[in-house]
Protein backbone atom coordinates (compact mmCIF):
# COMPACT_ATOMS: atom_id res chain seq x y z
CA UNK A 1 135.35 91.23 105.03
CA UNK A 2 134.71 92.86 108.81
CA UNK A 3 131.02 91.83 110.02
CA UNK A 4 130.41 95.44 109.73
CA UNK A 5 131.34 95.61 105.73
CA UNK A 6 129.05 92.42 105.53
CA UNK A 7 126.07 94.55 107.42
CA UNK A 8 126.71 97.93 105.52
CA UNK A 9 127.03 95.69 102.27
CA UNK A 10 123.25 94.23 103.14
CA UNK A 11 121.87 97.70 104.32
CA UNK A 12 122.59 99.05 100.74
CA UNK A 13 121.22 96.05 99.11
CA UNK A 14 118.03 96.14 101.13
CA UNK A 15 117.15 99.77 100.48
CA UNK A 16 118.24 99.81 97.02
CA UNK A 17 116.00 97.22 96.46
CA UNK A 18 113.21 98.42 98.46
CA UNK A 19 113.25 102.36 96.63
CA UNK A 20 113.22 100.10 93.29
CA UNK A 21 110.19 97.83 94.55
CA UNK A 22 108.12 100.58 96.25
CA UNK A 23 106.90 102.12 93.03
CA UNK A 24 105.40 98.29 91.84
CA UNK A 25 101.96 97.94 91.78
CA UNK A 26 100.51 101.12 92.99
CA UNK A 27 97.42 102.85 92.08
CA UNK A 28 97.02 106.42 93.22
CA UNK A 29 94.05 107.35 94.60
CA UNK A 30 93.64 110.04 91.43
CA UNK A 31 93.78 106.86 89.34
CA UNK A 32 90.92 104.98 91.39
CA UNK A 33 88.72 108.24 91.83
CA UNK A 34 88.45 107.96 95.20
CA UNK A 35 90.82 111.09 96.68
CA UNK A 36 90.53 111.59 100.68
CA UNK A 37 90.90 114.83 101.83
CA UNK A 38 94.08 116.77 102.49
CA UNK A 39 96.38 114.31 100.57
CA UNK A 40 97.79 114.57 97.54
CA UNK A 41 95.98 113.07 94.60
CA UNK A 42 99.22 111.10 93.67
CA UNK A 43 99.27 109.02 96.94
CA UNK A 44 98.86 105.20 97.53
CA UNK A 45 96.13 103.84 97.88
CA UNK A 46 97.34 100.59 98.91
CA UNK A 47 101.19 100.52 99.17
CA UNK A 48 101.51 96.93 100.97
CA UNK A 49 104.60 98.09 102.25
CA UNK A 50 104.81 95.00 104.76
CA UNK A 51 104.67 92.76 101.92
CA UNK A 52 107.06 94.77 99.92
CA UNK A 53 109.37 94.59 102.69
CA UNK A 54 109.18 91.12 103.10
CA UNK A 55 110.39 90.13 99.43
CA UNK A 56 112.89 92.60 99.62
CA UNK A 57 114.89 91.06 102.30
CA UNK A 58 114.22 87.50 101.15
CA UNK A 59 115.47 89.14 97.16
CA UNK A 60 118.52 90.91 99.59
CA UNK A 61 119.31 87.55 101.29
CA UNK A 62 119.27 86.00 97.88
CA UNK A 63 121.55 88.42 96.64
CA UNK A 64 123.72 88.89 99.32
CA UNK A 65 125.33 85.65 100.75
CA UNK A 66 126.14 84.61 97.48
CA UNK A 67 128.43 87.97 96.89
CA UNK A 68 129.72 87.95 100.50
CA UNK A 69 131.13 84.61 99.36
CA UNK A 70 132.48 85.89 96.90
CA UNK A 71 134.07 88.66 98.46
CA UNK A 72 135.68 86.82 100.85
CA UNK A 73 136.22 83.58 98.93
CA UNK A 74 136.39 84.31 95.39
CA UNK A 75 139.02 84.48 92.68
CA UNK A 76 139.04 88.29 92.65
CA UNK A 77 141.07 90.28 94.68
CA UNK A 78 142.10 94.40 94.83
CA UNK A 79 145.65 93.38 93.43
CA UNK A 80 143.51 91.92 90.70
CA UNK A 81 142.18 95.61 90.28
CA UNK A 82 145.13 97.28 90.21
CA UNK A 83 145.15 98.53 86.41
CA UNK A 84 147.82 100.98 87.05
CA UNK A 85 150.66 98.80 89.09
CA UNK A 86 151.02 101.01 91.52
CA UNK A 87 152.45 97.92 93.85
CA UNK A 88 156.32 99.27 92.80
């Protein structure tokens, strides 16, 4: 694995995880009754997106050192993938 597999590999970790965590825990200002003026009634109130960030890339770390091990490491290989034999 090239360092840049390894960083493209995290980068699509991070942001899957953070378009998964974004939604958690909002309240929209049409649910609190409080709506400010020219946004849309479906917006954040608070969307703590520092924090959100935060546990994302320790849940991405988590999540990603153990597979680049295995990537690079591990038992599995793309000859073990080859379902077809196309090696003749």
């Amino acid at each position: 694995m090239t360092i840049t597999a390894a960083l493209v590999l995290f980068a699509v970790i991070w942001f899957m995880l953070l378009f998964m965590a974004l939604p958690m825990g909002q309240t929209s200002q049409e649910e609190d009754g409080e709506r400010v003026p020219g946004t849309p009634a479906s917006a954040p109130i608070n969307p703590m997106i520092g924090k959100k960030m935060f546990w994302v890339t320790v849940v991405t770390v988590l999540l990603w050192v153990p597979l680049c091990l295995f990537i690079v490491y591990g038992p599995l290989t793309i000859d073990d993938l080859d379902f077809y034999d196309r090696s003749r």
